[in-house]
N, C-alpha and C. Protein backbone atom coordinates (compact mmCIF):
# COMPACT_ATOMS: atom_id res chain seq x y z
N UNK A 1 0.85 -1.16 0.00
CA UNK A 1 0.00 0.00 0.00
C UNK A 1 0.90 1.23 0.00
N UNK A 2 0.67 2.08 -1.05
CA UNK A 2 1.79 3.12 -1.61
C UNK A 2 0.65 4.68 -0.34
N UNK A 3 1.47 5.63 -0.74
CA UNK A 3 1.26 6.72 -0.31
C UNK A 3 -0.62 7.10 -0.62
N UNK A 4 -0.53 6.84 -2.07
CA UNK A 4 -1.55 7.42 -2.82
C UNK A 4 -2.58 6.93 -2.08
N UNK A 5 -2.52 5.20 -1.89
CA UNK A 5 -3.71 4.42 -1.35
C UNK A 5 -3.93 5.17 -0.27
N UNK A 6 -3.30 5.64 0.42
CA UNK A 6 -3.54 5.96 2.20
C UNK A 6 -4.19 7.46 1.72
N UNK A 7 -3.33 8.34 1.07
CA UNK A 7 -4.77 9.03 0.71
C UNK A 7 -5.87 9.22 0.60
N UNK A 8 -6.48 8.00 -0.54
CA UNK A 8 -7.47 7.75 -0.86
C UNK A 8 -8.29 7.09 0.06
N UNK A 9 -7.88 6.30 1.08
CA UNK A 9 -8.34 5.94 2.33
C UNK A 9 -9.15 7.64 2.81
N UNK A 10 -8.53 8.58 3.15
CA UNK A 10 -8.65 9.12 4.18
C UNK A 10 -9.54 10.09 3.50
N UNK A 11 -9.84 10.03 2.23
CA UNK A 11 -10.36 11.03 1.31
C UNK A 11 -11.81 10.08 1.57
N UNK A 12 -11.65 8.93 1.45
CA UNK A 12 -13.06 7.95 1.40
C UNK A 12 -13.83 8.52 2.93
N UNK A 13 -12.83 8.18 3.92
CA UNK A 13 -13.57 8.18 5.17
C UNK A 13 -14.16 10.09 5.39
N UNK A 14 -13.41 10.84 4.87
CA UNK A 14 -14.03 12.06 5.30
C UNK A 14 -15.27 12.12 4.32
N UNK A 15 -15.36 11.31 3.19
CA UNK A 15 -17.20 11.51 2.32
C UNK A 15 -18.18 10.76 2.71
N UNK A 16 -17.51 9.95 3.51
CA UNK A 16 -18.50 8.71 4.26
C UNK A 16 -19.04 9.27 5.21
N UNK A 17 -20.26 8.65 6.12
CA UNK A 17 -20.65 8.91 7.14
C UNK A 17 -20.52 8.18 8.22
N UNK A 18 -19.17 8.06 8.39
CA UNK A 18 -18.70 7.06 9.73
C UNK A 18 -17.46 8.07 10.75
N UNK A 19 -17.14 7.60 11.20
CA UNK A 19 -16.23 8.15 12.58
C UNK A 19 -14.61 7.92 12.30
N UNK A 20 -14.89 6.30 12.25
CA UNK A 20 -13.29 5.51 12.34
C UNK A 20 -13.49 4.84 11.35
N UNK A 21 -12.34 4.50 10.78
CA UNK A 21 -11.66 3.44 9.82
C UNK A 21 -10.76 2.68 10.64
N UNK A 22 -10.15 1.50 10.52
CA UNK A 22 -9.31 0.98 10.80
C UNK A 22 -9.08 0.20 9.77
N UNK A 23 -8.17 -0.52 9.38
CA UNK A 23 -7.40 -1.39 8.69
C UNK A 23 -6.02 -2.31 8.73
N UNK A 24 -6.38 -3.42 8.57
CA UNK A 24 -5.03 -4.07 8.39
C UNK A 24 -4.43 -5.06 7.13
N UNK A 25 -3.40 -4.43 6.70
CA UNK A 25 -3.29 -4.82 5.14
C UNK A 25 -1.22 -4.93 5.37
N UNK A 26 -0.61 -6.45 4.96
CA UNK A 26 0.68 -6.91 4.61
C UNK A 26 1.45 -6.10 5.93
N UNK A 27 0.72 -6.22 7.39
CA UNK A 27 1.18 -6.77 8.87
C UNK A 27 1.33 -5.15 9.46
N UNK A 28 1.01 -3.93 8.43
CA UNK A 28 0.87 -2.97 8.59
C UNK A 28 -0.41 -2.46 9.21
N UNK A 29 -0.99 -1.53 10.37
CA UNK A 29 -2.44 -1.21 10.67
C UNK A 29 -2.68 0.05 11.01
N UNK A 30 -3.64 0.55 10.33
CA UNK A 30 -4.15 1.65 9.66
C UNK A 30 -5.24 2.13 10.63
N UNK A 31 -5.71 3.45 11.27
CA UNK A 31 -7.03 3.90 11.66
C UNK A 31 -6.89 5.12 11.27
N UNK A 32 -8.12 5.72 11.09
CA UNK A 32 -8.33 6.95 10.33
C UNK A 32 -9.85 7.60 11.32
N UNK A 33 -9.67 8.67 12.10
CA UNK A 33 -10.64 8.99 12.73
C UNK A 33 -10.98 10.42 12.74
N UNK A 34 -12.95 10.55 12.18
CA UNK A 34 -12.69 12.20 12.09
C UNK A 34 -12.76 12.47 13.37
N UNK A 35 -13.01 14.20 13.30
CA UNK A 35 -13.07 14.54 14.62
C UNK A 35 -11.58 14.80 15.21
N UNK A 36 -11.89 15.80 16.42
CA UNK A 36 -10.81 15.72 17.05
C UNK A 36 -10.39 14.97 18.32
N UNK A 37 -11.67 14.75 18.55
CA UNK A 37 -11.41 13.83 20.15
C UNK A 37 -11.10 12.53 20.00
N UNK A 38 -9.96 12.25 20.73
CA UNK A 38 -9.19 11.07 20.57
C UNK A 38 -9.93 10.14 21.01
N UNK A 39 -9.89 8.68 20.70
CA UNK A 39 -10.59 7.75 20.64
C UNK A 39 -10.59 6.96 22.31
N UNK A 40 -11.21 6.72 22.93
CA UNK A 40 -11.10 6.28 24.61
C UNK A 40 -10.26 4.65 24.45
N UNK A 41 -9.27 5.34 25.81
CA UNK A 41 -8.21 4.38 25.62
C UNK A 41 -8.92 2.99 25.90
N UNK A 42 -8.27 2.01 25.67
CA UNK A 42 -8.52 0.42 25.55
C UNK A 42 -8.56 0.37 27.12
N UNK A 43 -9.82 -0.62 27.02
CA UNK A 43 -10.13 -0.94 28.95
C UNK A 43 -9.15 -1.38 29.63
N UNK A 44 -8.67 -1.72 31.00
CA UNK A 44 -7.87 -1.78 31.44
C UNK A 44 -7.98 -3.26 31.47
N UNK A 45 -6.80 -4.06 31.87
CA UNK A 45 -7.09 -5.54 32.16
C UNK A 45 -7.90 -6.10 33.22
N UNK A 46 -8.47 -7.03 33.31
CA UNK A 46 -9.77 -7.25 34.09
C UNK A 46 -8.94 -7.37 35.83
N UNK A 47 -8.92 -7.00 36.54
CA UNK A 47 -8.31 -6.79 37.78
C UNK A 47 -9.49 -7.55 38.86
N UNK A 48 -8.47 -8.28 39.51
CA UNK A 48 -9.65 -8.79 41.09
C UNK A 48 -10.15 -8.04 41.63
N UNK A 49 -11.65 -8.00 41.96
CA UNK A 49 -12.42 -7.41 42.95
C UNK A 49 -12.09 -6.35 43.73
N UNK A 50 -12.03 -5.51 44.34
CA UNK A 50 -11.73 -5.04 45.44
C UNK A 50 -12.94 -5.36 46.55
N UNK A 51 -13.07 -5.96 47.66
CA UNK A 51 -14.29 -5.75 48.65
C UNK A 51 -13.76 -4.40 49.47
N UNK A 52 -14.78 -3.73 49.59
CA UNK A 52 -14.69 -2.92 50.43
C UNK A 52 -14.38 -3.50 51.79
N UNK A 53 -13.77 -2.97 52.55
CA UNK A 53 -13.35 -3.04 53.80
C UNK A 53 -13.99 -2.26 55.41
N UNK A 54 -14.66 -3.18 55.85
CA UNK A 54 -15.64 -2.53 57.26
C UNK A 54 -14.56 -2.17 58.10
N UNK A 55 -14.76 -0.83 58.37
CA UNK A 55 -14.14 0.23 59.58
C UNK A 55 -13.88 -1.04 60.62
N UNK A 56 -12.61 -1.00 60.83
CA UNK A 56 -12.05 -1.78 61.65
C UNK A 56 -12.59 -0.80 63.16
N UNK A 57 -12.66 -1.63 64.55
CA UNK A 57 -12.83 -0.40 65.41
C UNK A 57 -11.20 -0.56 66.41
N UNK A 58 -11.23 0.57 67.03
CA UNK A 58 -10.14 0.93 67.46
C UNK A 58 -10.07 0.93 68.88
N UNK A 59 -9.08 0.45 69.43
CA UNK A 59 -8.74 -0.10 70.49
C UNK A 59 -7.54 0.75 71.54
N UNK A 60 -8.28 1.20 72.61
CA UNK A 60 -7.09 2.19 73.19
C UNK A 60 -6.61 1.29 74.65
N UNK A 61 -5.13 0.85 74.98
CA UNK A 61 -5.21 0.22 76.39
C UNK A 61 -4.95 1.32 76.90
N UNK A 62 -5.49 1.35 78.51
CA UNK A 62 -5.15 1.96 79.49
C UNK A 62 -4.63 0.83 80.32
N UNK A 63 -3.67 1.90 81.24
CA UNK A 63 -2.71 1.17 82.36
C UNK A 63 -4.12 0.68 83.13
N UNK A 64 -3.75 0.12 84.13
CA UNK A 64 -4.92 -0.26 85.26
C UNK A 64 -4.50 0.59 86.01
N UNK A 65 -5.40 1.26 87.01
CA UNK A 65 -5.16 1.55 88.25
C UNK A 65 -4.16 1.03 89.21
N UNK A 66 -3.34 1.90 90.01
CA UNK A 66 -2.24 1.23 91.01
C UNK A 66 -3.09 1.53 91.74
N UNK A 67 -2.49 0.57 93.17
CA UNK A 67 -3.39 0.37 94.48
C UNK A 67 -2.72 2.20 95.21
N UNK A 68 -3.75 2.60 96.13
CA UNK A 68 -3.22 3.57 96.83
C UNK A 68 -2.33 3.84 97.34
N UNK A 69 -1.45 2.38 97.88
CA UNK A 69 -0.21 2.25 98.56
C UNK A 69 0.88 2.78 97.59
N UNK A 70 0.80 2.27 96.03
CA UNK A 70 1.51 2.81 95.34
C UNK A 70 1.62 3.83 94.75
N UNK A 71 0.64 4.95 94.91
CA UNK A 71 0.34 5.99 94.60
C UNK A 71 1.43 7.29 95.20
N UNK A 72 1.94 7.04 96.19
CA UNK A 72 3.08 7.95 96.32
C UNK A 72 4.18 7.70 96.07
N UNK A 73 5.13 8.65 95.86
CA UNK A 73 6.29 9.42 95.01
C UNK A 73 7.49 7.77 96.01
N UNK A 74 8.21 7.49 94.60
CA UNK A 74 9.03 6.56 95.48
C UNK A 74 10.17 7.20 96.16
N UNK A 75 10.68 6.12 97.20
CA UNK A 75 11.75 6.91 97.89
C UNK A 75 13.17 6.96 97.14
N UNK A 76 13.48 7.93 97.01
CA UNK A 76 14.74 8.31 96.35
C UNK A 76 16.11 7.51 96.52
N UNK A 77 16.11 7.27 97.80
CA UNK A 77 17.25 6.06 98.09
C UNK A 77 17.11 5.03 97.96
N UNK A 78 16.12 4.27 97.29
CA UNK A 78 15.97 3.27 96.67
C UNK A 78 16.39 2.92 95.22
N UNK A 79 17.72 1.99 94.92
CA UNK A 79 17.55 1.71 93.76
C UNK A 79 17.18 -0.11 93.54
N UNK A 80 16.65 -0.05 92.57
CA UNK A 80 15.60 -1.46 91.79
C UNK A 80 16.96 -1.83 90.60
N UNK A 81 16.85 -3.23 91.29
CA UNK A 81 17.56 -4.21 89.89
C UNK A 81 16.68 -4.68 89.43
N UNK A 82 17.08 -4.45 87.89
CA UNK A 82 15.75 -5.49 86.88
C UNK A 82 16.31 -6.47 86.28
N UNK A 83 15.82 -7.17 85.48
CA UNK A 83 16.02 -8.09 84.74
C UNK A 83 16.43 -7.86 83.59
N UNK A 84 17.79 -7.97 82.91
CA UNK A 84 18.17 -7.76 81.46
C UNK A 84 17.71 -8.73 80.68
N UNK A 85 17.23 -9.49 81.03
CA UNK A 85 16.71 -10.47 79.56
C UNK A 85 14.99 -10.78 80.51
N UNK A 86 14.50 -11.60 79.56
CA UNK A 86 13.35 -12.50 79.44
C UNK A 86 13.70 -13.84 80.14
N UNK A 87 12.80 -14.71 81.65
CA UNK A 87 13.32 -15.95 81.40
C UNK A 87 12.70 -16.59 82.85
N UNK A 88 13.37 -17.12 83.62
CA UNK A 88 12.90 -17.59 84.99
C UNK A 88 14.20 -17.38 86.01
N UNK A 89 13.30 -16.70 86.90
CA UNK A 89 14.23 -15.98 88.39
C UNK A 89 14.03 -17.24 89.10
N UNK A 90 15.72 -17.23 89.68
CA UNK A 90 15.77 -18.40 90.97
C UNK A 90 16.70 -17.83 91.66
N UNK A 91 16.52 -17.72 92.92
CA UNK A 91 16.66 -17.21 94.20
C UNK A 91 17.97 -17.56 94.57
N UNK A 92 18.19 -18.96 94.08
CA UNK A 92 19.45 -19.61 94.82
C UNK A 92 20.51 -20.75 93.83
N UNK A 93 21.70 -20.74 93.67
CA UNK A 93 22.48 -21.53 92.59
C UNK A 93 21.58 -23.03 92.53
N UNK A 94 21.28 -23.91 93.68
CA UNK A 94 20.83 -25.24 93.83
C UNK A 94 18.99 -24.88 94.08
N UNK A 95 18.65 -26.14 93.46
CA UNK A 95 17.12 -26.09 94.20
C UNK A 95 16.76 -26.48 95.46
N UNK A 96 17.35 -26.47 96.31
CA UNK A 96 17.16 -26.94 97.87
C UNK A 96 18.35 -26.13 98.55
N UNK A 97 18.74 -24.89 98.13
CA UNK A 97 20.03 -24.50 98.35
C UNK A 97 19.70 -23.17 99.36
N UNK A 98 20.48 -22.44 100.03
CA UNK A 98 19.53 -21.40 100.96
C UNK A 98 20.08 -19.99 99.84
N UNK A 99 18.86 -18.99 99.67
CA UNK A 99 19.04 -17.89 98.31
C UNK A 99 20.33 -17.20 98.79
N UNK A 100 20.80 -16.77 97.36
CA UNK A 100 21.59 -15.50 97.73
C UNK A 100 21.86 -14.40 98.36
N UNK A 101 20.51 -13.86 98.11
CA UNK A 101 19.91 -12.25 99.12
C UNK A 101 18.42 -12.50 100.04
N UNK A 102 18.47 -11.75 101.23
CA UNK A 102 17.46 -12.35 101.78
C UNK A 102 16.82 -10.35 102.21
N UNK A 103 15.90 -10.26 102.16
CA UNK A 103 15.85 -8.87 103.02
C UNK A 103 16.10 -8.71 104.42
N UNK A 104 17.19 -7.25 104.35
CA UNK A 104 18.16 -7.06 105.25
C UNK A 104 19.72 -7.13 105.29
N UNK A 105 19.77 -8.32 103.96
CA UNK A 105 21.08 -8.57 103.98
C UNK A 105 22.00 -7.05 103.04
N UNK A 106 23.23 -6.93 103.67
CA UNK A 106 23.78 -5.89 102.64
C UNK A 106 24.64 -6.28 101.23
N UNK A 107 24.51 -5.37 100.39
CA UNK A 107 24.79 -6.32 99.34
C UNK A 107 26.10 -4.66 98.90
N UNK A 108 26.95 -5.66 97.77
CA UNK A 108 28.03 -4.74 97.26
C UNK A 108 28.07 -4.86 95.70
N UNK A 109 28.37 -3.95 95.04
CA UNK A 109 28.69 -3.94 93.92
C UNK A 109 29.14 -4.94 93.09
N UNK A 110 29.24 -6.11 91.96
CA UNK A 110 29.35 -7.17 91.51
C UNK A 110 29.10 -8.80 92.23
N UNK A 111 28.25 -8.31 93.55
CA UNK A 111 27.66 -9.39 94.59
C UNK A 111 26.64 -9.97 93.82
N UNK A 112 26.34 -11.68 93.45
CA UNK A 112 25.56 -12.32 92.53
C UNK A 112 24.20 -12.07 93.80
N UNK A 113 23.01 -11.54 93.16
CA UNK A 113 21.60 -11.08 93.80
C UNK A 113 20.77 -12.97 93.47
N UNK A 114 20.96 -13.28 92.08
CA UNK A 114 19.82 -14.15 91.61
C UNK A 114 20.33 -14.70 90.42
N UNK A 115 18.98 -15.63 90.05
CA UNK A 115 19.93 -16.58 89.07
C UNK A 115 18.66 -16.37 87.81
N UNK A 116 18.60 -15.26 86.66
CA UNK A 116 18.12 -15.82 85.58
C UNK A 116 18.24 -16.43 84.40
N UNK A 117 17.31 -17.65 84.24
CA UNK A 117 17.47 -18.81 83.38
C UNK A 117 16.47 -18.40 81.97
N UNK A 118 17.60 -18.10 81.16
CA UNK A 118 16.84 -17.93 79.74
C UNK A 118 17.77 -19.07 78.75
N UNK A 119 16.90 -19.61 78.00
CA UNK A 119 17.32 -20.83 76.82
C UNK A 119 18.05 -21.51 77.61
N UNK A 120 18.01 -22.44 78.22
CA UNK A 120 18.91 -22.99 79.37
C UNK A 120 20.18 -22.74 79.74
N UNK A 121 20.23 -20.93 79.68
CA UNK A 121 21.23 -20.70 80.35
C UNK A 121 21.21 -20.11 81.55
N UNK A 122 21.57 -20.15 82.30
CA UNK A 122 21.81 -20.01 83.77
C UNK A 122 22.98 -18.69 83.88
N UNK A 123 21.87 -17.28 84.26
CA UNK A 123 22.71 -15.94 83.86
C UNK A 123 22.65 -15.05 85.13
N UNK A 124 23.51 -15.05 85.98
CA UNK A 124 24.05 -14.62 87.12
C UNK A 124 23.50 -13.44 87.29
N UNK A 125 22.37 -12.70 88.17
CA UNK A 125 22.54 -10.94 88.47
C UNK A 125 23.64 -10.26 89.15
N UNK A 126 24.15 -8.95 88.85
CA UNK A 126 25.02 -9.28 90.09
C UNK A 126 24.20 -7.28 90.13
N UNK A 127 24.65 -7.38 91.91
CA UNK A 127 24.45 -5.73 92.04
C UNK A 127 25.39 -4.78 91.31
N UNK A 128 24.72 -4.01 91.88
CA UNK A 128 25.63 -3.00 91.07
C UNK A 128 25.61 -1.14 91.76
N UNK A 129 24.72 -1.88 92.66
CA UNK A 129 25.45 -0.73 93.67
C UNK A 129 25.53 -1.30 95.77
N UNK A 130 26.05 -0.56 96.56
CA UNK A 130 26.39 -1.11 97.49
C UNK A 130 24.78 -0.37 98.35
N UNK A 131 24.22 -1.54 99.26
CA UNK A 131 22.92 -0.92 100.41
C UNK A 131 22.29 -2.19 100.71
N UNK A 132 21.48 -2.18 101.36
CA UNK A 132 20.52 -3.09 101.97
C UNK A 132 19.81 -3.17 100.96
N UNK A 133 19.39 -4.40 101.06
CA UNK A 133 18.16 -5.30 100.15
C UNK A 133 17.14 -5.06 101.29
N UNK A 134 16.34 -4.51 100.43
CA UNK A 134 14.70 -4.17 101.52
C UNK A 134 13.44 -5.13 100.70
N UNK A 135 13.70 -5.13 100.06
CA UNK A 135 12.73 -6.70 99.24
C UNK A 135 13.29 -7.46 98.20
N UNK A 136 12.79 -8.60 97.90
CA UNK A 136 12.81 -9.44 96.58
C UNK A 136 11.68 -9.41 95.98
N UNK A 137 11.03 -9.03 95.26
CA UNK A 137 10.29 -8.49 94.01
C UNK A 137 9.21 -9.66 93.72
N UNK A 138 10.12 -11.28 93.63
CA UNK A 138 9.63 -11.83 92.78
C UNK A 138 9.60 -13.26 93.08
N UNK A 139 8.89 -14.16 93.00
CA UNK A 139 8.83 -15.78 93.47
C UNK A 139 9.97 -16.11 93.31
N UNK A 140 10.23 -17.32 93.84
CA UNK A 140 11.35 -18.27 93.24
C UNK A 140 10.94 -18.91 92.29
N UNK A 141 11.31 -19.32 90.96
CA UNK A 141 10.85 -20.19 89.96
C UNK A 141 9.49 -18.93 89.33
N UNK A 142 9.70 -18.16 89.26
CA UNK A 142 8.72 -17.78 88.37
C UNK A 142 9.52 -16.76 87.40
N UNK A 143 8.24 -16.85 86.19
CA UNK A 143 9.23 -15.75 85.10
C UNK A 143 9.23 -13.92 85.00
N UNK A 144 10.05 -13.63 84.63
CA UNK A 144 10.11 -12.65 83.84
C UNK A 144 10.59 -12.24 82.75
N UNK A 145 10.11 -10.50 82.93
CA UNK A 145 10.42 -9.92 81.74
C UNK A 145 11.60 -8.97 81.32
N UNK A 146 12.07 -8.67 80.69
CA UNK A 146 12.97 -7.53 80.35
C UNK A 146 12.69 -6.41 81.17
N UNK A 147 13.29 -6.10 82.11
CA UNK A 147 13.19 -4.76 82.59
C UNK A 147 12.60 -5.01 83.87
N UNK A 148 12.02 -5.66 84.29
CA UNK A 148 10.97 -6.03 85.28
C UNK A 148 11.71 -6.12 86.89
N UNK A 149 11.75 -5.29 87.40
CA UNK A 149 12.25 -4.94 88.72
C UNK A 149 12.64 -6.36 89.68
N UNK A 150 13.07 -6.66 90.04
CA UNK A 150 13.84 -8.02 90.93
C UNK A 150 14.09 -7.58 92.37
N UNK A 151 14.90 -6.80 92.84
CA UNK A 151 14.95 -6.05 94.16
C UNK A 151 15.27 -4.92 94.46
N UNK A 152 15.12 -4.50 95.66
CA UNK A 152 14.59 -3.17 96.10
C UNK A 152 16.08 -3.06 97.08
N UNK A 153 16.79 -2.37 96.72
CA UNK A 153 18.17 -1.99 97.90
C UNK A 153 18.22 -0.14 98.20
N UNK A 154 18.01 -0.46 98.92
CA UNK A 154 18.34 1.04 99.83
C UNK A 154 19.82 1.45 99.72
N UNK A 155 20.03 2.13 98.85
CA UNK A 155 21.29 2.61 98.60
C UNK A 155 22.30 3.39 99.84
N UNK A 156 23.36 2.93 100.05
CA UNK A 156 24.11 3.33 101.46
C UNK A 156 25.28 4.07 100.99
């Protein structure tokens, strides 16, 4: 199809009373459209569903209430050992063994307080500052958490 033909194409479609031409002739394809408004693009590919989605509702925690006892300002000469890992507090190296710290006892700087057991390892507390132990926090054989206070020493 020479120049002339495509001419004559476009000369046909403007005496006709149609819109578009298209054509396909030796792998070449042809459209011819009057007007100026461009032809609406080809639909999009058929895409999955969307379901709309129901308003999830929203959820705020609050702390609980502390008991009244705990409601005042702590005492300043108190410092709290916590727990650096996740795991289970034991009181004493043996299970029938008498604990490390008892309240009252005075304790010193790198003095082993307790024994926590995370992945079966067996991970020594030690203090880390010098005063009286005024409580133990926490059962024997029970777990904790990261951070979670262990004992109460009155700093000296």
């Amino acid at each position: 199809m020479g120049l002339e033909d495509i001419k004559a194409l476009i000369g046909l479609v403007a005496r006709e009373p149609i819109d578009e031409f298209e054509m396909e002739t030796g792998g070449v394809k042809f459209r011819i459209r009057k007007g100026g408004a461009p032809a609406p693009a080809p639909p999009p590919p058929a895409s999955v569903p969307v379901m709309p989605l129901a308003a999830m509702p929203t959820h705020t925690l609050v702390a609980p209430a502390q008991p009244a006892a705990e409601d005042k300002p702590e005492d300043p000469g108190i410092h709290y050992i916590t727990s650096p890992i996740v795991g289970t507090y034991y009181r004493s190296p043996t299970p029938n063994g008498p604990s490390y710290v008892q309240p009252g006892d005075y304790v010193k700087p790198g003095q082993t307080l307790c024994i926590v057991e995370a992945m079966k390892l067996m991970n020594e507390i030690e203090c880390d500052v010098a005063g009286e132990v005024v409580a133990v926090l926490v059962e024997n054989g029970q777990p904790v958490e990261y951070g979670e206070r262990l004992f109460a020493v009155r700093v000296r």
